[in-house]
N, C-alpha and C. Protein backbone atom coordinates (compact mmCIF):
# COMPACT_ATOMS: atom_id res chain seq x y z
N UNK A 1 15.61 1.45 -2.11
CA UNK A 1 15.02 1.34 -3.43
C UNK A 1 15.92 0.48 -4.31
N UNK A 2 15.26 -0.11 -5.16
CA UNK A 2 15.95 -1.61 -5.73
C UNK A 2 16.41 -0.42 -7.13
N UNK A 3 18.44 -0.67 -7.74
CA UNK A 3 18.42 0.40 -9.15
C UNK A 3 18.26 0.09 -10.01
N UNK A 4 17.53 -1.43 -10.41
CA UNK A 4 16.73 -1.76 -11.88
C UNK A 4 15.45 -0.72 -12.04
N UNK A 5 14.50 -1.31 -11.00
CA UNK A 5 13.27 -1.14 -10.93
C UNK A 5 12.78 0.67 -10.35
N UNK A 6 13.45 1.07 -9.63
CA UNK A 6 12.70 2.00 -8.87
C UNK A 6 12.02 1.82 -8.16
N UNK A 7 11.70 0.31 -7.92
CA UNK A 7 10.55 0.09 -6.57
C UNK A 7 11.21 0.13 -4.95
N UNK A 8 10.45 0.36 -3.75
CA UNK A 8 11.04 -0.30 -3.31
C UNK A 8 10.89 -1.30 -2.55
N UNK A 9 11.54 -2.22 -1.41
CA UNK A 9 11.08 -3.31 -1.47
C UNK A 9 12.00 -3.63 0.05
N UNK A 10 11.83 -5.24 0.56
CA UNK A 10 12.69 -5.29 2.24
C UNK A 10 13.42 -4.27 2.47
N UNK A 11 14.17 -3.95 3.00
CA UNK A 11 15.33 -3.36 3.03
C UNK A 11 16.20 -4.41 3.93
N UNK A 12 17.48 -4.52 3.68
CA UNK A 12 18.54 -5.71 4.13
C UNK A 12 19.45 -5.12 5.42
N UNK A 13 19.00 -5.69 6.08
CA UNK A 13 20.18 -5.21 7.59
C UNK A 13 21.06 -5.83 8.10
N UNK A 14 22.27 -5.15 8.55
CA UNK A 14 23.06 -6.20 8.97
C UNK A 14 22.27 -6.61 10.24
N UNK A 15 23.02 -7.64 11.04
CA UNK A 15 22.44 -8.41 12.23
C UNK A 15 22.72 -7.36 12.82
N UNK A 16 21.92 -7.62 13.47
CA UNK A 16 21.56 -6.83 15.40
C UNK A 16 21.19 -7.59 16.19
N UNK A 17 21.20 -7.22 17.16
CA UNK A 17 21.10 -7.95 18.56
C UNK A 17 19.28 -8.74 18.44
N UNK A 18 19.17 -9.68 18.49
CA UNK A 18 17.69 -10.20 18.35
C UNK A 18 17.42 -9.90 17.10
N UNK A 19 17.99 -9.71 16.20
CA UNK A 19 17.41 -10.00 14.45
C UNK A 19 18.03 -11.04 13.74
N UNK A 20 17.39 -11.41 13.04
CA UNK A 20 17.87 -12.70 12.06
C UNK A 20 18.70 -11.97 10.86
N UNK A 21 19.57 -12.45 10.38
CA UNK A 21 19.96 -11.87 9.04
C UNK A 21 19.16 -11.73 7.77
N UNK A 22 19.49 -10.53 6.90
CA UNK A 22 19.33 -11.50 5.91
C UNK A 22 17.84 -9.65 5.38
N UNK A 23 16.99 -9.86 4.49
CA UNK A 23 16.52 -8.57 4.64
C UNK A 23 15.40 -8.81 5.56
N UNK A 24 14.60 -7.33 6.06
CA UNK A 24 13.50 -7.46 6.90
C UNK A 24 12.66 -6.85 6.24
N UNK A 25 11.43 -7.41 7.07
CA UNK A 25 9.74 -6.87 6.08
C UNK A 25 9.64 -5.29 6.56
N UNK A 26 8.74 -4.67 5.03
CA UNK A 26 8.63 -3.54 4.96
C UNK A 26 7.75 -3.30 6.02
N UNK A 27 7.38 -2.11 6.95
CA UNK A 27 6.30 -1.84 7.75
C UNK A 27 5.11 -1.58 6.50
N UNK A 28 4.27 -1.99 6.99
CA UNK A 28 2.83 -1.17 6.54
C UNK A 28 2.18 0.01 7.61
N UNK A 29 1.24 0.93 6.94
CA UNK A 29 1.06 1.57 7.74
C UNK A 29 0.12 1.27 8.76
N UNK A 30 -0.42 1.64 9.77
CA UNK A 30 -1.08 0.79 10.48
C UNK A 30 -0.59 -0.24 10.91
N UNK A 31 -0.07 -1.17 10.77
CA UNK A 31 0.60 -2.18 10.92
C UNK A 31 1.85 -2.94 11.39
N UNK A 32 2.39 -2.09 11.01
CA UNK A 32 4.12 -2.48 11.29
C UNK A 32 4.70 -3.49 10.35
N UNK A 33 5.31 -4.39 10.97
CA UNK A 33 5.49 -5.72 10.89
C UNK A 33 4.89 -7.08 11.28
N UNK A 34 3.85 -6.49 11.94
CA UNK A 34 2.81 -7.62 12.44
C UNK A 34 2.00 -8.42 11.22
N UNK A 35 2.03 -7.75 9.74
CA UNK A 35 1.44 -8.72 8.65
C UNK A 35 2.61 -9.96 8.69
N UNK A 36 3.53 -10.04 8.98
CA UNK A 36 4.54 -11.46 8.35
C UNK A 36 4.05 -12.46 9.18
N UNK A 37 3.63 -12.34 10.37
CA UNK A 37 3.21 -13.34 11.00
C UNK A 37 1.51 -13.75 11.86
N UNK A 38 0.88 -12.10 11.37
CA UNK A 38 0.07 -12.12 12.11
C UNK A 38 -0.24 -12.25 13.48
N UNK A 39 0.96 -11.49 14.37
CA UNK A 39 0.77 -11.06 15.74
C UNK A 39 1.05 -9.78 15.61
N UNK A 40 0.73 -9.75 17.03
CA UNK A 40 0.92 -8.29 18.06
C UNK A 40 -0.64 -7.30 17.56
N UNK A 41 -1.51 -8.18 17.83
CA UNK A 41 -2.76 -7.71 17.63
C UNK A 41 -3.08 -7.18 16.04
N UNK A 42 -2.72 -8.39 14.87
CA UNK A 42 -3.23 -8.34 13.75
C UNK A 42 -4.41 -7.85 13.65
N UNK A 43 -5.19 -9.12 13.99
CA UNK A 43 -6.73 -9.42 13.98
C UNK A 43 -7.53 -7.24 14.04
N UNK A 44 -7.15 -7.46 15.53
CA UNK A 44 -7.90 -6.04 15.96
C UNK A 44 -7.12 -4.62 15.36
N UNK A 45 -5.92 -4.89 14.62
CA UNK A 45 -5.89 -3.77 13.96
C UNK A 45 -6.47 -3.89 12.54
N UNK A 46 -6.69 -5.18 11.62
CA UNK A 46 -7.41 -5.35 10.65
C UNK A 46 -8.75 -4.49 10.82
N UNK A 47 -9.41 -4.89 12.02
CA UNK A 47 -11.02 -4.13 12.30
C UNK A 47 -10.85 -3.05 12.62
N UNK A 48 -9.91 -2.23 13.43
CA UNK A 48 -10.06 -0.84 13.30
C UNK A 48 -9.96 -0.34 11.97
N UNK A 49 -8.95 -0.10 11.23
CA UNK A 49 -8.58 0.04 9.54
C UNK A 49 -9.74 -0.18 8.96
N UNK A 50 -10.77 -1.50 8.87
CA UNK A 50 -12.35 -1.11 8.46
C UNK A 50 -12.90 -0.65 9.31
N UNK A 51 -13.15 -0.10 10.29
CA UNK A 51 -14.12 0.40 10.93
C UNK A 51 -13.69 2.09 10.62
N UNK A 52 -12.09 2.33 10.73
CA UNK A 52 -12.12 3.78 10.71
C UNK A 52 -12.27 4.05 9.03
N UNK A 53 -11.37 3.46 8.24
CA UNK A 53 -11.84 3.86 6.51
C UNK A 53 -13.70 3.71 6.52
N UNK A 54 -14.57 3.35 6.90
CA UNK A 54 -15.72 2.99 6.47
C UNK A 54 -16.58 4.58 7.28
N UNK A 55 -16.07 4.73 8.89
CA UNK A 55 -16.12 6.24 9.09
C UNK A 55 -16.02 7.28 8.60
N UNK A 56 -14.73 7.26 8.10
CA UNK A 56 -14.07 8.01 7.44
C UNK A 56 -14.93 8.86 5.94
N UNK A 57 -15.02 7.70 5.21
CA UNK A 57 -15.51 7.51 4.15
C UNK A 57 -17.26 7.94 4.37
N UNK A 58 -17.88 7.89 5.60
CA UNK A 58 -19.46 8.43 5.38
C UNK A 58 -19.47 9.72 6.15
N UNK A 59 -17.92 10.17 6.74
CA UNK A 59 -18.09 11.49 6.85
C UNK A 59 -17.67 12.97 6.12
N UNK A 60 -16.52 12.12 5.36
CA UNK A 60 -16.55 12.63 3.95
C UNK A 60 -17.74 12.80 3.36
N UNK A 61 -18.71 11.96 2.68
CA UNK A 61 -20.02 11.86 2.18
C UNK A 61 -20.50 12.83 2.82
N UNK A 62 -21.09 13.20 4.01
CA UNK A 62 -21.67 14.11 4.84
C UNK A 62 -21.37 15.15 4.58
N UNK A 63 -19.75 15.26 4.35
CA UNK A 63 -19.20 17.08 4.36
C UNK A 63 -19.21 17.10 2.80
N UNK A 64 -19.61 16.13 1.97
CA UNK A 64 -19.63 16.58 0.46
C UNK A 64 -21.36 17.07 0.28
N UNK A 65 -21.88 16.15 1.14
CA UNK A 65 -23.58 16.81 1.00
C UNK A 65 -23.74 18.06 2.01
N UNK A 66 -22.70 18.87 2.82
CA UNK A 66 -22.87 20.05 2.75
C UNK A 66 -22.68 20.51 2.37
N UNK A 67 -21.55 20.62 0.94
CA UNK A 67 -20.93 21.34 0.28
C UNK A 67 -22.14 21.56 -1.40
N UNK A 68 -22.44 20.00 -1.24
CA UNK A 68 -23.56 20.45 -2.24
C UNK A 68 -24.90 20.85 -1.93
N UNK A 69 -25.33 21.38 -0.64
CA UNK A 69 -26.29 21.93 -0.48
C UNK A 69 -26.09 23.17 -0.10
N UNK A 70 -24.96 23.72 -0.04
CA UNK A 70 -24.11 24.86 -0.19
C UNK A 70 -24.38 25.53 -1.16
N UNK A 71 -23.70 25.27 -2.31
CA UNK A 71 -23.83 25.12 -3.93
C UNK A 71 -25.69 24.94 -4.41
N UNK A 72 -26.48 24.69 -3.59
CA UNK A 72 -27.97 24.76 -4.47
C UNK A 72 -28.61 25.97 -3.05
N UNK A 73 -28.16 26.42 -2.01
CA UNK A 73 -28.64 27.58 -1.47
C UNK A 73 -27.98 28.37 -2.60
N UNK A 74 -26.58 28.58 -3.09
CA UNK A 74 -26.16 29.54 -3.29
C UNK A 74 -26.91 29.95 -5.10
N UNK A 75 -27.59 28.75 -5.25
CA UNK A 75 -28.58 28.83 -6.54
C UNK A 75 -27.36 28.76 -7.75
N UNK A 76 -26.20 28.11 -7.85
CA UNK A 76 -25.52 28.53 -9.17
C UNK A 76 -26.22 27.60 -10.24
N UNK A 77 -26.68 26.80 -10.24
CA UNK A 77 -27.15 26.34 -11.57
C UNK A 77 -27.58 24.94 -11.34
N UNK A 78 -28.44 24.28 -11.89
CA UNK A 78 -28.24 23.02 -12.13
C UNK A 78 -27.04 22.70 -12.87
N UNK A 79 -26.53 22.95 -14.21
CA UNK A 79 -25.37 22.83 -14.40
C UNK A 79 -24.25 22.08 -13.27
N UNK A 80 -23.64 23.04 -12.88
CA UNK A 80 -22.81 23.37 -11.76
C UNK A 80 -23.43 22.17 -10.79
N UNK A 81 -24.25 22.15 -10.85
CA UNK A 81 -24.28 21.00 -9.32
C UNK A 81 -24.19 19.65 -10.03
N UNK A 82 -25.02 19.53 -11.33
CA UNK A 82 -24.56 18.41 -12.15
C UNK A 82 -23.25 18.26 -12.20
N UNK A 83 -21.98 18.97 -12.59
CA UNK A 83 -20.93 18.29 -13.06
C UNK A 83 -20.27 18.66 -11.95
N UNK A 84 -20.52 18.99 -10.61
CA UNK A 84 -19.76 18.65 -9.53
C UNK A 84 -20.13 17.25 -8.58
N UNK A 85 -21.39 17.06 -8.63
CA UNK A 85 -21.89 15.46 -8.92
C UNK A 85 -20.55 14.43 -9.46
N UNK A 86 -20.57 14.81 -10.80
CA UNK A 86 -20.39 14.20 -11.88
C UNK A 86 -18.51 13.87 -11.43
N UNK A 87 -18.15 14.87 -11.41
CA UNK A 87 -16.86 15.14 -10.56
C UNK A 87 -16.22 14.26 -9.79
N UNK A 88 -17.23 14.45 -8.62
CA UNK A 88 -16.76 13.93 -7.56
C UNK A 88 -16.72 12.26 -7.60
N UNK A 89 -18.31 11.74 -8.54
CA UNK A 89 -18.05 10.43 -8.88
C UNK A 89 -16.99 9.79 -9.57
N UNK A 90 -16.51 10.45 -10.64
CA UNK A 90 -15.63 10.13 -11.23
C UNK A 90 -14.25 10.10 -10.48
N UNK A 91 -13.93 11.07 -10.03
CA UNK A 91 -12.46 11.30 -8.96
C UNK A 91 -12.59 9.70 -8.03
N UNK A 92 -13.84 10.22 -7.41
CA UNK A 92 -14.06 8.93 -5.94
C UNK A 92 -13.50 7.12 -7.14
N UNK A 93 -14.10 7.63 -8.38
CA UNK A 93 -14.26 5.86 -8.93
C UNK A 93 -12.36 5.48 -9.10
N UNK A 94 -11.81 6.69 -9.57
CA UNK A 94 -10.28 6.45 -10.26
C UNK A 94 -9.75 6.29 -9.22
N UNK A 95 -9.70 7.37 -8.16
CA UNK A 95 -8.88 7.09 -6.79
C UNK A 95 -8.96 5.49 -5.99
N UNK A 96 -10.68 4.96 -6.05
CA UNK A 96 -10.85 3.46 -5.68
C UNK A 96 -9.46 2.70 -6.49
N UNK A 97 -9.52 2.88 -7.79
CA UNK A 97 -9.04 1.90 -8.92
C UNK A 97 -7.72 2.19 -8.47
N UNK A 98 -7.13 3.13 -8.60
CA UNK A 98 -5.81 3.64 -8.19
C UNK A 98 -5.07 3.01 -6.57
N UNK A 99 -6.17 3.08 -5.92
CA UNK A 99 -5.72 2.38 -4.53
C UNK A 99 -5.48 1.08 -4.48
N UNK A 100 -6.66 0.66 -5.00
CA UNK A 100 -6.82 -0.95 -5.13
C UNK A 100 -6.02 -1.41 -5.77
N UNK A 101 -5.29 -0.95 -6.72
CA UNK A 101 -4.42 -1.44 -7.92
C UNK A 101 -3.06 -1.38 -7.08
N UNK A 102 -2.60 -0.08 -6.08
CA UNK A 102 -1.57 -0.01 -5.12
C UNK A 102 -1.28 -1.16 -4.00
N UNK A 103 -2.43 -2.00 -4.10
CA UNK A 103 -2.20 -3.24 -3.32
C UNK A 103 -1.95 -4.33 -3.46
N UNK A 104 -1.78 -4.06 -4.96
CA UNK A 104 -1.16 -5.27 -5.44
C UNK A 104 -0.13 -5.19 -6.54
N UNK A 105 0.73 -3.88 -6.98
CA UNK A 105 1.61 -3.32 -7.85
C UNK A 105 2.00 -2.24 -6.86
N UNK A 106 3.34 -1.88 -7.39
CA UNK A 106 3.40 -0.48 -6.68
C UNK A 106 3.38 0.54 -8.26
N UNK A 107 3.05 1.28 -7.80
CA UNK A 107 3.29 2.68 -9.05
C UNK A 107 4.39 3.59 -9.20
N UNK A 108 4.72 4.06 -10.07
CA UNK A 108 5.81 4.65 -10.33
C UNK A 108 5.93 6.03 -9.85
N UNK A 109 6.79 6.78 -9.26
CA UNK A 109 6.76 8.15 -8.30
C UNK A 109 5.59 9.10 -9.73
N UNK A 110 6.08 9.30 -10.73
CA UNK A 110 5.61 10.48 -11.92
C UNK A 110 4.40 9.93 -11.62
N UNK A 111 3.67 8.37 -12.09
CA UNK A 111 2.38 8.87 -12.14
C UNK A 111 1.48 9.14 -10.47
N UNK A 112 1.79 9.06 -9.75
CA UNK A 112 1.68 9.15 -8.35
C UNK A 112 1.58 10.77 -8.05
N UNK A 113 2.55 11.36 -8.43
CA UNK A 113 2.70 12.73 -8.50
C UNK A 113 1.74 13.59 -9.17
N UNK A 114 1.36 12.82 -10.63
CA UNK A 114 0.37 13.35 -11.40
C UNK A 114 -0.88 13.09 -10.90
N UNK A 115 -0.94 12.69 -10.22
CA UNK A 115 -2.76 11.83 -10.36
C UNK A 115 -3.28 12.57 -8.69
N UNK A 116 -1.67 13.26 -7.45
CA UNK A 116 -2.36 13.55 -6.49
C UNK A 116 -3.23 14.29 -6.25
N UNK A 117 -3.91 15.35 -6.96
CA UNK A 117 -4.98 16.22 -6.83
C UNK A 117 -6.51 15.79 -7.27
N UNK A 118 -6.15 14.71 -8.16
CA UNK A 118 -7.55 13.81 -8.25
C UNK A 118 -7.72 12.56 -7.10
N UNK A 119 -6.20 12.18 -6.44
CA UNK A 119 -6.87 11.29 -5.36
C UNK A 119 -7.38 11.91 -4.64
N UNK A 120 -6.80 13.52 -4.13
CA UNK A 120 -7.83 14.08 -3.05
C UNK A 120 -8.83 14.33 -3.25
N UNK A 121 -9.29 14.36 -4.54
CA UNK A 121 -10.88 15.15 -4.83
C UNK A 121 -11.28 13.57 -4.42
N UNK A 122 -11.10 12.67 -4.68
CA UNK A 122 -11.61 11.37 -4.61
C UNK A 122 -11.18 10.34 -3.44
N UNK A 123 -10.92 11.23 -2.42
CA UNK A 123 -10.80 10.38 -1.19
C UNK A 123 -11.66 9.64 -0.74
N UNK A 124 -13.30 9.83 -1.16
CA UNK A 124 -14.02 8.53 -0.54
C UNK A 124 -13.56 7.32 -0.92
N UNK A 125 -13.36 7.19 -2.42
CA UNK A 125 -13.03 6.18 -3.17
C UNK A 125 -11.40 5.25 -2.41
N UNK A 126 -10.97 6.13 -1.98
CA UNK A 126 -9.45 5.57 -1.32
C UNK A 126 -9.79 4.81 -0.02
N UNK A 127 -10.68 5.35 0.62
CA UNK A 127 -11.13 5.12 2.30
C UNK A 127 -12.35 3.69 1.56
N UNK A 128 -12.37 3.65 0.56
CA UNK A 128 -14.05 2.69 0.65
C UNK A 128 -12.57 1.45 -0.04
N UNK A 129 -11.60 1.52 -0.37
CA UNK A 129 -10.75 0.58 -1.22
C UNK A 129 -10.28 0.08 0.38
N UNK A 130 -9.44 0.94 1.00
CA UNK A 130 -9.28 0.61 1.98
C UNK A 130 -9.97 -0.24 2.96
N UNK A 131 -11.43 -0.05 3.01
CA UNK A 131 -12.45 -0.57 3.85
C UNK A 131 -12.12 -2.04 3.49
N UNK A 132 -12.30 -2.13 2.19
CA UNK A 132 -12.89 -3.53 1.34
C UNK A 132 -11.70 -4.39 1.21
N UNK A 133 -10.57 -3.57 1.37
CA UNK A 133 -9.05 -4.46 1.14
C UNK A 133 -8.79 -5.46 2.82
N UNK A 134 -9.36 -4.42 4.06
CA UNK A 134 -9.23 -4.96 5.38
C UNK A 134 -9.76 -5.74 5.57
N UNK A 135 -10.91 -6.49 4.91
CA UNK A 135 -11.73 -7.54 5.30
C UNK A 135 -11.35 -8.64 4.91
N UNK A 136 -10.19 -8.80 4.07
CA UNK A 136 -9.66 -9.63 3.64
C UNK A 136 -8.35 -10.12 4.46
N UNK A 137 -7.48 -9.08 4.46
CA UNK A 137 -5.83 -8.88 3.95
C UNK A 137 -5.79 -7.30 4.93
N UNK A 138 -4.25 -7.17 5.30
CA UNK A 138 -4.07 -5.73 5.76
C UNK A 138 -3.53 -5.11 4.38
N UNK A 139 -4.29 -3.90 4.23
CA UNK A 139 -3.82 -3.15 2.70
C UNK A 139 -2.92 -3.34 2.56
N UNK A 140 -2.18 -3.67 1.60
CA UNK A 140 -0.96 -4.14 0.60
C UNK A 140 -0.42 -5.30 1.24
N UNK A 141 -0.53 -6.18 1.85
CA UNK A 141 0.00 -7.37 2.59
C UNK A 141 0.67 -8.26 1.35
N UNK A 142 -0.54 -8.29 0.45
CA UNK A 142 0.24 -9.54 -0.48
C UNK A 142 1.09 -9.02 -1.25
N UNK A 143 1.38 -7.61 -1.60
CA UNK A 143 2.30 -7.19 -2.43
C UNK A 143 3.71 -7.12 -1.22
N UNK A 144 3.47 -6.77 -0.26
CA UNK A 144 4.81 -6.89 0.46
C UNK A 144 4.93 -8.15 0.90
N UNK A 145 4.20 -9.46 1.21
CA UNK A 145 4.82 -10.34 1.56
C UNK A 145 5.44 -11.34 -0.03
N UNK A 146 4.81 -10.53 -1.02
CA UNK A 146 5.30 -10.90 -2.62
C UNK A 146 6.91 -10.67 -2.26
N UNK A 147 7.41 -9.54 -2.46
CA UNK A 147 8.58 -8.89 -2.17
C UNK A 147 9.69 -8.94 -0.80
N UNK A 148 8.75 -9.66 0.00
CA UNK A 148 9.26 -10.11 0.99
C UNK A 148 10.18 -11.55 0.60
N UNK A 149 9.17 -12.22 0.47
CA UNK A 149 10.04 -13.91 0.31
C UNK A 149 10.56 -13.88 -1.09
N UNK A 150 10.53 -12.92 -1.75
CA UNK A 150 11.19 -13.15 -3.19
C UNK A 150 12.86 -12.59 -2.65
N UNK A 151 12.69 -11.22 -1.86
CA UNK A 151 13.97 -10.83 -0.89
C UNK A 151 14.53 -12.08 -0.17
N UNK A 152 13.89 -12.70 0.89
CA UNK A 152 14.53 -13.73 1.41
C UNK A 152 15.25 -14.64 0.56
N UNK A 153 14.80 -15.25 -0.50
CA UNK A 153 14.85 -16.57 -1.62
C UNK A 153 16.55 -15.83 -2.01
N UNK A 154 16.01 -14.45 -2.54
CA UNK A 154 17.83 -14.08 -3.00
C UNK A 154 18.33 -14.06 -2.21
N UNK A 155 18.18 -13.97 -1.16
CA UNK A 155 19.55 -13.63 -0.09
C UNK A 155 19.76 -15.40 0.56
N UNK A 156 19.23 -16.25 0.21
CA UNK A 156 18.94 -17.87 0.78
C UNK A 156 20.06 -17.53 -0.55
N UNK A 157 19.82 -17.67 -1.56
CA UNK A 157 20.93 -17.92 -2.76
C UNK A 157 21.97 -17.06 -2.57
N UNK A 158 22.49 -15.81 -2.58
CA UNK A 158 23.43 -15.73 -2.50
C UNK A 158 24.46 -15.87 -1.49
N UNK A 159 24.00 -16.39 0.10
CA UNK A 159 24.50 -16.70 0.80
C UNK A 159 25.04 -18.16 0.74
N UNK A 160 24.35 -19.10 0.06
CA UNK A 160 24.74 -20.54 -0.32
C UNK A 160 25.54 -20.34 -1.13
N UNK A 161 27.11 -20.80 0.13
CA UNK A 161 28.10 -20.64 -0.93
C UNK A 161 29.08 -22.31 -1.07
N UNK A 162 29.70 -22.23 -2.01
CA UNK A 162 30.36 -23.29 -1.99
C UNK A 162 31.13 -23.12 -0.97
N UNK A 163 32.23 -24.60 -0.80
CA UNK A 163 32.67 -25.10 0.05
C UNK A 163 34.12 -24.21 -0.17
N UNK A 164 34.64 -24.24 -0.92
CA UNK A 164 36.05 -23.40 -1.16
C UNK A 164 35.82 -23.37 -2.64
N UNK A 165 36.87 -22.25 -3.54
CA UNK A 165 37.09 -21.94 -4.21
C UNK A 165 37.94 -22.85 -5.49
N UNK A 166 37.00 -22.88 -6.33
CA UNK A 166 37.53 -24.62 -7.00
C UNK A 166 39.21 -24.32 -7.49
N UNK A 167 39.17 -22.62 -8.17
CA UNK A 167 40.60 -22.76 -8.72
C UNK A 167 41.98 -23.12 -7.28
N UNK A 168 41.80 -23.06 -6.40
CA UNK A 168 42.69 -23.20 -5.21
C UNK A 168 42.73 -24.79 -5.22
N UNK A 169 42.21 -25.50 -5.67
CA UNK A 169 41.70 -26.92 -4.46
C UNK A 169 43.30 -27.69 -5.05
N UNK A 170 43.76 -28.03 -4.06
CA UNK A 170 45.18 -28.79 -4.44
C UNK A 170 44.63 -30.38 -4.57
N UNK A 171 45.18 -30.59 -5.58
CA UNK A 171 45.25 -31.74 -6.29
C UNK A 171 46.30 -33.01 -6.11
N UNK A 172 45.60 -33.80 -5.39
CA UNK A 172 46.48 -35.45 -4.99
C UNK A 172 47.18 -36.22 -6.38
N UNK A 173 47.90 -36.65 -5.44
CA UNK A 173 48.79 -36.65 -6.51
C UNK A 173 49.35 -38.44 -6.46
């Protein structure tokens, strides 16, 4: 974790045997490290990630329309089925916004913490962000390859060092 920001971001390794110096890319989930270059079966893990969020997401739907036909055997009200409707749309819409917005910012631990009991009520909304982010991009790709080459660029600069140390340089005479 970077101690300006609180984010976090590459992490920097020393060399190892078959690594380059310098920092390395964050894994994604699903993914690994295969977003920096697009191998080791990018492509076909892009399409699983939409194929399973898009599953995911209409079997959720399914177990929410048993839950609300649950709720109208059990006769509690129109009320009650209205603003659990109402509910669930709303949760599903913030959790979308909240995800989608995670793929291209990161968020801060507090509000992350605060908001987890409405992403779960609103997990379709996370799985349908997800869906729609894979058809593009592997979820968060451009925010870590943001943070990626901005990592490399500093460590390209602070490794470019001068030649020697100017106060030493002996002087001809």
């Amino acid at each position: 974790m970077s101690e300006e920001s609180g984010t976090q971001g590459p992490a920097e390794t020393p060399v190892a045997s078959g690594t380059a110096p310098g920092p390395q890319p964050e894994p994604l989930r699903f993914f690994g490290t295969t977003w920096v270059d697009h191998d080791g079966g990018y492509g076909a893990r892009r399409a699983g990630v939409a194929v399973g969020s898009l599953v995911g997401a209409a079997v959720g739907c399914f177990v929410l329309r048993f839950a609300y036909e649950g709720l109208t055997i059990a006769a509690v009200g129109t009320l009650v089925n209205a603003l659990v409707v109402v509910m669930f749309a709303i949760c599903s819409a913030i959790a979308f916004r909240r995800t989608w917005e995670g793929f291209t910012r990161r968020h801060d631990a507090a509000s992350q913490s605060s908001t987890r009991g409405l992403m779960a009520i609103g997990f379709v909304g996370s799985l349908l962000a997800y869906f729609l982010r894979s058809l593009s991009e592997a979820p968060g790709e451009k925010l870590h390859r943001k943070e990626y080459e901005a990592a490399r660029e500093q460590y390209a600069k602070r490794t470019a060092r001068r030649t020697g140390n100017p106060s030493r340089k002996k002087r001809k005479r």
